[in-house]
N, C-alpha and C. Protein backbone atom coordinates (compact mmCIF):
# COMPACT_ATOMS: atom_id res chain seq x y z
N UNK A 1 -17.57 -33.94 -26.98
CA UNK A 1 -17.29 -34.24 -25.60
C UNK A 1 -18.45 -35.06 -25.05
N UNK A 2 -18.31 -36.28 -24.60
CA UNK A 2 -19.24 -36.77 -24.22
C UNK A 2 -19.55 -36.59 -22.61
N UNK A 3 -20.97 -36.87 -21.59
CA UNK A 3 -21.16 -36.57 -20.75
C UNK A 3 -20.26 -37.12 -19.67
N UNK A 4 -19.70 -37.88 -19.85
CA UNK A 4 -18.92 -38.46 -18.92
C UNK A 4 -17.37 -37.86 -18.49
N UNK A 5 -16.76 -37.49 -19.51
CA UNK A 5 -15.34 -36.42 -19.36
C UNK A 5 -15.73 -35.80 -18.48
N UNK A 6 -14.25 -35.42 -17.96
CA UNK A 6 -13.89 -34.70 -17.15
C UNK A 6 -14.07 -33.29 -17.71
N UNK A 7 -14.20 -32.20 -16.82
CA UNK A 7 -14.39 -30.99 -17.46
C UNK A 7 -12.57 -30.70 -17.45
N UNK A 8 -12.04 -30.30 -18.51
CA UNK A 8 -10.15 -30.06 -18.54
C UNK A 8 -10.32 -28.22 -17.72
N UNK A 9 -11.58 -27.28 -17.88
CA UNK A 9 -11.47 -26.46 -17.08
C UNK A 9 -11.79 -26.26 -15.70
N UNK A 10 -11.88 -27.53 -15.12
CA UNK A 10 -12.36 -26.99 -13.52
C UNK A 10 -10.95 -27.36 -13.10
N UNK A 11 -11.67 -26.62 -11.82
CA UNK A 11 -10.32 -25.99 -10.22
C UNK A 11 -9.58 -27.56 -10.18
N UNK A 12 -8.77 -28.15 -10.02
CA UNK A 12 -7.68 -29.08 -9.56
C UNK A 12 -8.73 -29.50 -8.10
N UNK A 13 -8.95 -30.82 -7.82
CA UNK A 13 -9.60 -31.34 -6.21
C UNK A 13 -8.09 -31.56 -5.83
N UNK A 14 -7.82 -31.55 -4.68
CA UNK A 14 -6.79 -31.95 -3.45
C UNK A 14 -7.30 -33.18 -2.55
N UNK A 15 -6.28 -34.19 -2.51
CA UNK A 15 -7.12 -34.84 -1.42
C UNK A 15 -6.26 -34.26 0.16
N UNK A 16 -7.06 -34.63 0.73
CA UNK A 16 -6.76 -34.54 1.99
C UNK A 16 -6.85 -36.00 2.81
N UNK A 17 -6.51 -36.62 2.58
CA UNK A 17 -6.47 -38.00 3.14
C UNK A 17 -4.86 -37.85 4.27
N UNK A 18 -5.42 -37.13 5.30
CA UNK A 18 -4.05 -37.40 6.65
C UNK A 18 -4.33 -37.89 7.90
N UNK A 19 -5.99 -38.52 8.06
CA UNK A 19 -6.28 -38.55 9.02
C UNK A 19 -7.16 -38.19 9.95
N UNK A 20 -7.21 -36.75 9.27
CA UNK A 20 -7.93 -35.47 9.89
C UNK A 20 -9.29 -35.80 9.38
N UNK A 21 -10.46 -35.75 10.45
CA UNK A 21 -11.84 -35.46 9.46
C UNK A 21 -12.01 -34.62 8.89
N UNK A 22 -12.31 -34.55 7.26
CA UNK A 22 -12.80 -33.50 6.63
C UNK A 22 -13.95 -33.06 6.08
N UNK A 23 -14.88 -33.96 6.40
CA UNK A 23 -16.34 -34.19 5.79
C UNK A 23 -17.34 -33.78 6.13
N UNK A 24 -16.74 -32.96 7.39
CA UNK A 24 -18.02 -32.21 7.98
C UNK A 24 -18.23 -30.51 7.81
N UNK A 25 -16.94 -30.33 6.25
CA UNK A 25 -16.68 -28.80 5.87
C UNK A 25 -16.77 -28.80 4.48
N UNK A 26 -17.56 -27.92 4.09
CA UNK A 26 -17.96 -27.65 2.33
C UNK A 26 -18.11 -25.87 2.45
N UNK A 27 -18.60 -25.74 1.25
CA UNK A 27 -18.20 -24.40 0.81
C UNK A 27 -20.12 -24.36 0.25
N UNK A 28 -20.26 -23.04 0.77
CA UNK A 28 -21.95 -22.39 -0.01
C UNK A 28 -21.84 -21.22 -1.01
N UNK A 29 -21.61 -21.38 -1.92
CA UNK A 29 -20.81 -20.15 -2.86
C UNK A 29 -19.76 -19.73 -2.25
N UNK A 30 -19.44 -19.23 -1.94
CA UNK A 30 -17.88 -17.65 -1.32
C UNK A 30 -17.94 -18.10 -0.07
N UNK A 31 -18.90 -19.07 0.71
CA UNK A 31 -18.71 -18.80 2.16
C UNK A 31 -18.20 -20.48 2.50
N UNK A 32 -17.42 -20.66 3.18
CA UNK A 32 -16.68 -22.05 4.14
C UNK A 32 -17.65 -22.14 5.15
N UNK A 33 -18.45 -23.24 5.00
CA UNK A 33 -19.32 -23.63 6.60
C UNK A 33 -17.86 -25.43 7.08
N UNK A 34 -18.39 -24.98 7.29
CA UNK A 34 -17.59 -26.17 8.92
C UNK A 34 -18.42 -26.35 10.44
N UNK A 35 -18.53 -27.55 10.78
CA UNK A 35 -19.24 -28.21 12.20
C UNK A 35 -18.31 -26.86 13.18
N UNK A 36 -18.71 -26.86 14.34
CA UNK A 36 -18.56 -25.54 15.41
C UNK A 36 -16.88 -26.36 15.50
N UNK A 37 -16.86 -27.09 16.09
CA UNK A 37 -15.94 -27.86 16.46
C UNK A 37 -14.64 -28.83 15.46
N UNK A 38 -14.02 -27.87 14.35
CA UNK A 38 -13.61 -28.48 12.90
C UNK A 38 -11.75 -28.25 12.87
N UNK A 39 -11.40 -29.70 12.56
CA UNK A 39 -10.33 -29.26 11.90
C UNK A 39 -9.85 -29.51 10.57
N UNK A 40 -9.78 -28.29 9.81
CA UNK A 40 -10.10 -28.14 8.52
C UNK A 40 -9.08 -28.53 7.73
N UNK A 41 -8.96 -28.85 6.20
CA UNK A 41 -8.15 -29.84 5.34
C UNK A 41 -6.85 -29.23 5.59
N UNK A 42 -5.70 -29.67 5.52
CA UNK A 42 -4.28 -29.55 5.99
C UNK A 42 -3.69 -28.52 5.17
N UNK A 43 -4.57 -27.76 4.26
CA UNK A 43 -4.38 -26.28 3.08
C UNK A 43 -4.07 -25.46 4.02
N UNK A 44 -3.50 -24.00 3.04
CA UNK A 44 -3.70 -22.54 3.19
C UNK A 44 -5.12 -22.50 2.90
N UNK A 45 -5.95 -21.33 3.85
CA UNK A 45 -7.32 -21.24 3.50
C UNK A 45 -7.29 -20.02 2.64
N UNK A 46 -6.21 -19.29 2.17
CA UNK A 46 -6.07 -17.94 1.33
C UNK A 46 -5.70 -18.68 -0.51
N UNK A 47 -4.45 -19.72 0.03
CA UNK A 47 -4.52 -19.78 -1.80
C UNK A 47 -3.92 -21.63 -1.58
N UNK A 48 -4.48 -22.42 -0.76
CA UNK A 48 -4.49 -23.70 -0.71
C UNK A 48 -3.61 -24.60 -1.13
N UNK A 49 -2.33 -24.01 -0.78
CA UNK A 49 -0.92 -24.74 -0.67
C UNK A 49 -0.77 -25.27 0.52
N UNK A 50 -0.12 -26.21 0.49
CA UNK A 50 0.33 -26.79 2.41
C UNK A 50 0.54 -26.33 3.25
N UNK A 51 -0.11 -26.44 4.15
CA UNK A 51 -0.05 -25.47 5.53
C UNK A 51 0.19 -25.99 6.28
N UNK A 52 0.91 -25.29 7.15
CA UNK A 52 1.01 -25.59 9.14
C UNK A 52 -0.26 -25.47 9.28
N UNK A 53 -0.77 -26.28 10.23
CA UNK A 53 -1.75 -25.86 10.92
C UNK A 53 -1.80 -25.43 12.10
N UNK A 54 -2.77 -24.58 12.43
CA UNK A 54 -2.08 -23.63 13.43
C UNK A 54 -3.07 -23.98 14.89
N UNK A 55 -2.58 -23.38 15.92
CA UNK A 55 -3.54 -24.18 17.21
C UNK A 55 -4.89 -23.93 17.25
N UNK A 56 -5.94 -24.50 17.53
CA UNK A 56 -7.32 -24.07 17.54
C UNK A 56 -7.92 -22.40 18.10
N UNK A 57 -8.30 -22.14 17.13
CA UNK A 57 -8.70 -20.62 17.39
C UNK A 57 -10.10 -20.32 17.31
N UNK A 58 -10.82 -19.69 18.61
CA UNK A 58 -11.80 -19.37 18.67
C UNK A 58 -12.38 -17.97 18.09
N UNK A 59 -13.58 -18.13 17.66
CA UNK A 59 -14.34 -17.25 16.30
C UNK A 59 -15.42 -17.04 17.71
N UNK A 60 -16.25 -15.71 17.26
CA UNK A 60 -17.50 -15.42 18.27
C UNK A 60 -18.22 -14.67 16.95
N UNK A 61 -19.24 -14.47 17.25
CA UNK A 61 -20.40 -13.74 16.46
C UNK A 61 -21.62 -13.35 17.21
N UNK A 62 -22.15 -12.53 17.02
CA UNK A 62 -23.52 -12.02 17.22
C UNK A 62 -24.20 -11.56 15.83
N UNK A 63 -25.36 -11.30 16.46
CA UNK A 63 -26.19 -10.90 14.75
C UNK A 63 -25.85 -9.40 14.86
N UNK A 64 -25.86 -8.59 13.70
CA UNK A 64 -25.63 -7.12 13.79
C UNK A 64 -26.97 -6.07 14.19
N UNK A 65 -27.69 -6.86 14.26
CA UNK A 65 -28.89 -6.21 14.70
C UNK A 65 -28.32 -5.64 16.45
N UNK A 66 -27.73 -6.59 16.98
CA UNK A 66 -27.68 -5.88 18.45
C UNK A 66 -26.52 -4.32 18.13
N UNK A 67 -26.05 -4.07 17.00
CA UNK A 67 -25.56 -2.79 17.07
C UNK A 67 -26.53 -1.69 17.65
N UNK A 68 -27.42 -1.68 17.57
CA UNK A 68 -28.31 -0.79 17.61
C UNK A 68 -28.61 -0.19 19.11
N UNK A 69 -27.96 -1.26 19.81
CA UNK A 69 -27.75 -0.58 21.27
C UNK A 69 -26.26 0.50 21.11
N UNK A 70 -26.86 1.67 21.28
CA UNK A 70 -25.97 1.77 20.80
C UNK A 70 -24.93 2.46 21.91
N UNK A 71 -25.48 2.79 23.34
CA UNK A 71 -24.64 3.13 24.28
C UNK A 71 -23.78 1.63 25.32
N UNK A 72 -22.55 2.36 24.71
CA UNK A 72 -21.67 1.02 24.89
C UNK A 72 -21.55 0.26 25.89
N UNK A 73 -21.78 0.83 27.18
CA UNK A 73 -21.96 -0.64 28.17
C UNK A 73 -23.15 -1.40 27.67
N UNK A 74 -24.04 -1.26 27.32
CA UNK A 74 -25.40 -1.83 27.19
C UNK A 74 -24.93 -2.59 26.17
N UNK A 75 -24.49 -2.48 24.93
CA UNK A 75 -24.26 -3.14 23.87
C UNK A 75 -22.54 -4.32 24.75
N UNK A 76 -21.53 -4.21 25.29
CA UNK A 76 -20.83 -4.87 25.92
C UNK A 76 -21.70 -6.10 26.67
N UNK A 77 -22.23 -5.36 27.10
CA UNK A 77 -23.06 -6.27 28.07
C UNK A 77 -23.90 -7.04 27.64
N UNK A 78 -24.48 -6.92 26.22
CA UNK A 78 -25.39 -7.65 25.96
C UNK A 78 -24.66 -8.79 25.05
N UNK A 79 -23.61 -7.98 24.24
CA UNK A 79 -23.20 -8.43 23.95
C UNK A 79 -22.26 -10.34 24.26
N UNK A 80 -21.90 -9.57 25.48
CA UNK A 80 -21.27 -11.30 26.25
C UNK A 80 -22.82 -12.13 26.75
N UNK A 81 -23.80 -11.84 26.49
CA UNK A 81 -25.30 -13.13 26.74
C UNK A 81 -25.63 -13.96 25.45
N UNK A 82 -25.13 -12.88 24.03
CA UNK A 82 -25.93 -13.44 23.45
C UNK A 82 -24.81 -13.69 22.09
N UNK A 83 -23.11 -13.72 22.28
CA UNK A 83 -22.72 -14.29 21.19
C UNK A 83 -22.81 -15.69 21.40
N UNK A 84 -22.33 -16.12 20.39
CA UNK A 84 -22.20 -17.53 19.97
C UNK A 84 -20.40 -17.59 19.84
N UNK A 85 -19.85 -18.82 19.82
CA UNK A 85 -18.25 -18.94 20.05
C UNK A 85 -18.45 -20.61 19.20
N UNK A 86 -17.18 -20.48 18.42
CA UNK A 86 -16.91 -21.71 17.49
C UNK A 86 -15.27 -22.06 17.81
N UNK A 87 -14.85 -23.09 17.69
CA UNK A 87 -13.55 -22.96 17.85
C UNK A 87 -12.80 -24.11 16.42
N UNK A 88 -11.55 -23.15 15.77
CA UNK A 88 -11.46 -24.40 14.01
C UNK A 88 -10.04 -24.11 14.13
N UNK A 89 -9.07 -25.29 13.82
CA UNK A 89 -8.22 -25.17 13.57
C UNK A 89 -7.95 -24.80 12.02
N UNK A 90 -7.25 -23.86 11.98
CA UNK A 90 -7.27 -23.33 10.08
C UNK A 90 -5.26 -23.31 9.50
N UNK A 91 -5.10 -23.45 8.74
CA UNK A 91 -3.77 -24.16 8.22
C UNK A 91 -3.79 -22.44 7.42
N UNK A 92 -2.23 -22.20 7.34
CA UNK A 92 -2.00 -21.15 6.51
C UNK A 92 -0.72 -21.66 5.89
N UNK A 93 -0.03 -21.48 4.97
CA UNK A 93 1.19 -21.49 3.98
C UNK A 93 1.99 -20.45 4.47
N UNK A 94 3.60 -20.55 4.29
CA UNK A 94 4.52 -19.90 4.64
C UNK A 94 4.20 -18.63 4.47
N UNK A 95 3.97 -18.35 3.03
CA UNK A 95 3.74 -16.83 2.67
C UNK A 95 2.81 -16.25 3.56
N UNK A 96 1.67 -17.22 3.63
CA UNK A 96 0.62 -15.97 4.59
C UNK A 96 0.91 -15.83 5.37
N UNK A 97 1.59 -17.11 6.78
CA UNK A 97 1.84 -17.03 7.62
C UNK A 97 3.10 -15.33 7.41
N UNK A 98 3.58 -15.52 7.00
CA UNK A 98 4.57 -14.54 7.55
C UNK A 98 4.23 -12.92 6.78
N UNK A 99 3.49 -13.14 6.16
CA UNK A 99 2.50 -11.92 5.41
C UNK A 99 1.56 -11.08 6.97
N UNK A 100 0.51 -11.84 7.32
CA UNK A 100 0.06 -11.60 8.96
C UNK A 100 1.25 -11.41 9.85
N UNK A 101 2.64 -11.94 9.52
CA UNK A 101 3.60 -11.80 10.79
C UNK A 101 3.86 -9.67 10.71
N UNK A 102 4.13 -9.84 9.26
CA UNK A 102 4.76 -8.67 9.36
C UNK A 102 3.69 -7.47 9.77
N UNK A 103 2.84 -7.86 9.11
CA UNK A 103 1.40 -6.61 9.57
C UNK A 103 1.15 -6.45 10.83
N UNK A 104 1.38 -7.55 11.58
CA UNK A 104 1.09 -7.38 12.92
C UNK A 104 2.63 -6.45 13.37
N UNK A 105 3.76 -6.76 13.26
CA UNK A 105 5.00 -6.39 13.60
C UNK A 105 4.75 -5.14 13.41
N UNK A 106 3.94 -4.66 12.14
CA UNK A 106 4.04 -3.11 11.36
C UNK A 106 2.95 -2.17 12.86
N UNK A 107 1.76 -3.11 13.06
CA UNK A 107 0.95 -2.60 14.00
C UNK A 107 1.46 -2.26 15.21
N UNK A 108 2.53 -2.94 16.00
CA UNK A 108 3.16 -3.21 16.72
C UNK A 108 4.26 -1.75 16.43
N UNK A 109 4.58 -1.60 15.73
CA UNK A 109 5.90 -0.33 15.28
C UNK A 109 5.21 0.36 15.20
N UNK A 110 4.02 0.95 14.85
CA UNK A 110 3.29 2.04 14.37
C UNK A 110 2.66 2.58 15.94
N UNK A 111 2.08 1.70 16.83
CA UNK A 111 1.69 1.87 18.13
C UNK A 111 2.66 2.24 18.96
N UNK A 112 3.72 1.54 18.86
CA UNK A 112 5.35 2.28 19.60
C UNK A 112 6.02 3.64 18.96
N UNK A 113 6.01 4.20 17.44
CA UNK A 113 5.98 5.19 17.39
C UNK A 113 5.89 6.31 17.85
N UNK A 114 3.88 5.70 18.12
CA UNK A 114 3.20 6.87 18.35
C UNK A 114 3.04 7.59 19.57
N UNK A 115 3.77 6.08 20.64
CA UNK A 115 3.71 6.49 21.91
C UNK A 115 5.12 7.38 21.89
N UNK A 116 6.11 7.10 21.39
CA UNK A 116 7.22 7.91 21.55
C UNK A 116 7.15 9.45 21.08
N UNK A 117 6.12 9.33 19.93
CA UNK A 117 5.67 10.99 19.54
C UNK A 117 5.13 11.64 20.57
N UNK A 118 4.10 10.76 21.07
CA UNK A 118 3.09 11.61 22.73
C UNK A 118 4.07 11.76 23.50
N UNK A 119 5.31 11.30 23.84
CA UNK A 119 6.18 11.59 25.15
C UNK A 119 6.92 12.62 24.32
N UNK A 120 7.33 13.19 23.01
CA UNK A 120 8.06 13.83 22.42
C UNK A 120 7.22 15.03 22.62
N UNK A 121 5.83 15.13 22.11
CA UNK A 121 4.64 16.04 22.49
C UNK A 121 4.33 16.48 23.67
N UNK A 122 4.75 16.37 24.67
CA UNK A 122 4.50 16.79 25.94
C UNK A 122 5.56 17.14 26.75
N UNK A 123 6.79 16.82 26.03
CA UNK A 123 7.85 17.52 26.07
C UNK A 123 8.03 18.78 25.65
N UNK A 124 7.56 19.07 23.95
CA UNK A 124 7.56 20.13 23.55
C UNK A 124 6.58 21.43 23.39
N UNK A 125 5.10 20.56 23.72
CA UNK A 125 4.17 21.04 23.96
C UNK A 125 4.45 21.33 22.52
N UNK A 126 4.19 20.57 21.64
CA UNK A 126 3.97 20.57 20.52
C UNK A 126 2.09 20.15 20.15
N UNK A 127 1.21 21.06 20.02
CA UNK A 127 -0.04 20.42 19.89
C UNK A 127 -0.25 19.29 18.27
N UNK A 128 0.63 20.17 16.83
CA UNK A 128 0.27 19.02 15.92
C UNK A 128 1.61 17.73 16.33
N UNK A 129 2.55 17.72 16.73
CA UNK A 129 2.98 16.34 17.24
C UNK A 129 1.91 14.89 18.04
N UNK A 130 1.48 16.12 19.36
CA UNK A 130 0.76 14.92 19.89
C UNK A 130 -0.65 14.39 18.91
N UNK A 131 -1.26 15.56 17.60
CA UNK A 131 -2.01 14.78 17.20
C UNK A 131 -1.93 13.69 15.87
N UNK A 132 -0.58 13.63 15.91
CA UNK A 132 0.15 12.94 14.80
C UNK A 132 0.35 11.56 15.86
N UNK A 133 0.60 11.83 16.96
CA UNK A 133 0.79 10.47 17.84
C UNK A 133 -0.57 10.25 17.92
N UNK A 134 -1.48 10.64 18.22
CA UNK A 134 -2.80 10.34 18.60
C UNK A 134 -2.51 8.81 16.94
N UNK A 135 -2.72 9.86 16.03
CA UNK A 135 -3.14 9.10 14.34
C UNK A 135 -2.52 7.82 14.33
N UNK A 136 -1.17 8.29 15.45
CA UNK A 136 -0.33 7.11 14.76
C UNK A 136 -0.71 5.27 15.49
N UNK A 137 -1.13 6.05 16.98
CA UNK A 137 -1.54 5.11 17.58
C UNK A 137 -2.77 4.24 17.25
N UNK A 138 -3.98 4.93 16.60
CA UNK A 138 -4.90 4.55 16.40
C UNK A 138 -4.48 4.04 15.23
N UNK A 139 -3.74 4.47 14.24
CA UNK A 139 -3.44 3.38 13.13
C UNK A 139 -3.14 2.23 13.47
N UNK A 140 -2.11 2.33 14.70
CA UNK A 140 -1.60 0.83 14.70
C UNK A 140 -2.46 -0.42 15.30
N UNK A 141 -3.55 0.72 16.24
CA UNK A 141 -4.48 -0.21 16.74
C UNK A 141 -5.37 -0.84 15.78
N UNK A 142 -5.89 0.18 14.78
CA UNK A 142 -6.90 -0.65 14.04
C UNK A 142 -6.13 -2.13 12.74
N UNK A 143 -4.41 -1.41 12.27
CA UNK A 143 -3.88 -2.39 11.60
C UNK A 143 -3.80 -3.54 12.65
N UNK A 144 -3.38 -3.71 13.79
CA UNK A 144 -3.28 -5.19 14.89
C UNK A 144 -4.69 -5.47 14.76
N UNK A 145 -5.48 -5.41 14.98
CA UNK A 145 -7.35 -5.58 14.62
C UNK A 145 -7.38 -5.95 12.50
N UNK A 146 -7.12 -5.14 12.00
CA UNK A 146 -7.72 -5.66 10.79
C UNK A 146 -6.53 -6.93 10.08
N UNK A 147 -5.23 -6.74 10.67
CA UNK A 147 -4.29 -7.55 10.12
C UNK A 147 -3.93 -8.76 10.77
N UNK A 148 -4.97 -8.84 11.88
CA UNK A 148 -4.71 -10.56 12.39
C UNK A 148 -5.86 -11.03 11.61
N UNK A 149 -7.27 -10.54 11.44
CA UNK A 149 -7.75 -11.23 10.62
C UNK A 149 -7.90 -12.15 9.89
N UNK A 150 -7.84 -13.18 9.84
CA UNK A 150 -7.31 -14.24 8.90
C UNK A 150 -8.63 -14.94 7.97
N UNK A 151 -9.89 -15.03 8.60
CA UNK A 151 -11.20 -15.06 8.22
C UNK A 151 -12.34 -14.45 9.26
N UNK A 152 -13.33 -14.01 8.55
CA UNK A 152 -14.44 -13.50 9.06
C UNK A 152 -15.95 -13.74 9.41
N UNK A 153 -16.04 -14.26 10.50
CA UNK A 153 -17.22 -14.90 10.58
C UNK A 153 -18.82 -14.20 10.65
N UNK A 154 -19.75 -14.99 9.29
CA UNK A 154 -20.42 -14.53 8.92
C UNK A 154 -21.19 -14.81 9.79
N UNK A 155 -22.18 -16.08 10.31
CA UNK A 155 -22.54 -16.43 11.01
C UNK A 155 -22.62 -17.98 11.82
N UNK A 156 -22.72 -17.93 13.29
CA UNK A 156 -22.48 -19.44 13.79
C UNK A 156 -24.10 -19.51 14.53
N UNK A 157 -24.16 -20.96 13.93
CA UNK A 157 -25.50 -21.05 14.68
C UNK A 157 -25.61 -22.35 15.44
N UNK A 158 -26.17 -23.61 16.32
CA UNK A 158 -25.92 -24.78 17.09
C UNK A 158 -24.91 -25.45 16.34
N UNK A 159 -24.81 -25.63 15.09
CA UNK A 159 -24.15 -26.82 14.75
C UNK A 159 -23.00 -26.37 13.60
N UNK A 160 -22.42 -25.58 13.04
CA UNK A 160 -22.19 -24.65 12.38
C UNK A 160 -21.49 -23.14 12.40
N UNK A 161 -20.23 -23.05 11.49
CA UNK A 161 -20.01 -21.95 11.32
C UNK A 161 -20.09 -21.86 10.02
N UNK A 162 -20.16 -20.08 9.62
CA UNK A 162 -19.61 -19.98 8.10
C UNK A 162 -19.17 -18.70 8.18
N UNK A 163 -18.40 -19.01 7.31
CA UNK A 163 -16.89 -17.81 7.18
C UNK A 163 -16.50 -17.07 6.60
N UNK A 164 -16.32 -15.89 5.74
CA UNK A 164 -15.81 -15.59 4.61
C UNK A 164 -14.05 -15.21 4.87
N UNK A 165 -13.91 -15.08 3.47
CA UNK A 165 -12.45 -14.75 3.50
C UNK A 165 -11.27 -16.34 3.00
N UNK A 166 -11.90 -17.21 2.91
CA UNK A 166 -11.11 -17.85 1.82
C UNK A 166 -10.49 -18.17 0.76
N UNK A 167 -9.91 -18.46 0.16
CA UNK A 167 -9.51 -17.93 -1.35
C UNK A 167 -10.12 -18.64 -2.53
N UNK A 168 -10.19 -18.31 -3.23
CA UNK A 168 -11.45 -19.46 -4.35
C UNK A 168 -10.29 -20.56 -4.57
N UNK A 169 -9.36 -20.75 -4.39
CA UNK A 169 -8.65 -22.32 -4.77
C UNK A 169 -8.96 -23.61 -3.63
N UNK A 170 -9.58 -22.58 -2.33
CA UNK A 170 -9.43 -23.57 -1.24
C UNK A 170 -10.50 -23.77 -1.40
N UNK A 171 -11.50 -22.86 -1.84
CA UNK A 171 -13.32 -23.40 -1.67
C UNK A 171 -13.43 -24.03 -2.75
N UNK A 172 -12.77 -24.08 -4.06
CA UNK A 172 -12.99 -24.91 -5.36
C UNK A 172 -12.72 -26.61 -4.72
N UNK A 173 -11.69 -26.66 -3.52
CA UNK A 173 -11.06 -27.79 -3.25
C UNK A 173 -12.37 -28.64 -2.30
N UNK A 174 -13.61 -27.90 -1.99
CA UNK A 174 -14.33 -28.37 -0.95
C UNK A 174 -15.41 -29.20 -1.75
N UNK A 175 -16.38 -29.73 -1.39
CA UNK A 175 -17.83 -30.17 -1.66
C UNK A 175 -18.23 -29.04 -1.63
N UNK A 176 -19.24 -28.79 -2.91
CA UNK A 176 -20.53 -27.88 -2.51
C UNK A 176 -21.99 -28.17 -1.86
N UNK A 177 -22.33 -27.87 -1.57
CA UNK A 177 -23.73 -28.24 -0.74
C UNK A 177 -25.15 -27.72 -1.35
């Protein structure tokens, strides 16, 4: 094999030639950085098939060090001085798109459940009912929270975000840096 071949085992490149700037987003091992202000290659960012792209969605971050306040107005409060806010348009594929549809729908059923158990519970003065509604509600709250998720921002700093949660076909498709 001489130095010049192509390697026959690397990831497939995609172009993205639609228009869109893409040159201001590469990949740092596992993590997607992108300019604050990005709209990213016309992929799924999970497994980098053609995507809708979806309307610009704003990301926030703080460092985790401010956990440490740990009585919650103080940490709220400090919280809104000192995040940072990015805003990226990100493309998903049918499947994911409607993969997030249903989880959210499920969050959504699981929270209506549970409210119908608490009105069933206070009807019967049933104490393990209402704490089966309690479970059920808080399930559905934390699935609407962990199942819109779509990526997770590691950190944004002036010029810059970076992200995790992409799929290695979409970061194989980027520049490395």
């Amino acid at each position: 094999m001489t130095p010049m071949s192509p390697n026959p085992y690397a990831a497939p490149k995609a172009s993205f030639n639609d228009g869109v700037a893409t040159n201001r987003c590469w990949r740092d091992g596992g993590i997607l950085v992108a300019s604050r202000r990005e709209h990213l290659p016309p992929r799924c960012v999970k497994c980098n098939k053609s995507a809708i792209m979806d309307k610009p969605r704003s990301f926030s971050w703080h460092h985790p060090g401010w956990y440490l306040l740990i009585p919650i107005l103080v940490y709220i409060t400090a919280s809104m001085f000192v995040r940072k806010r990015a805003t990226l348009v990100i493309g998903l594929c049918d499947e994911h798109r409607r993969r997030r549809r249903n989880v959210s729908l499920a969050a959504y059923g699981l929270f209506a459940l549970g409210i119908v158990a608490l009105f069933n519970a206070t009807g019967s003065v049933n104490p393990l009912l209402g704490w089966l509604a309690c479970l059920l509600m808080l399930g559905g709250l934390l699935l609407a929270i962990g199942g819109q998720r779509t990526l997770r921002v590691v950190s944004i700093t002036q010029h810059e975000i970076r992200l995790k949660g992409c799929g290695p076909a979409f970061l194989d498709s980027l520049p490395e840096r």
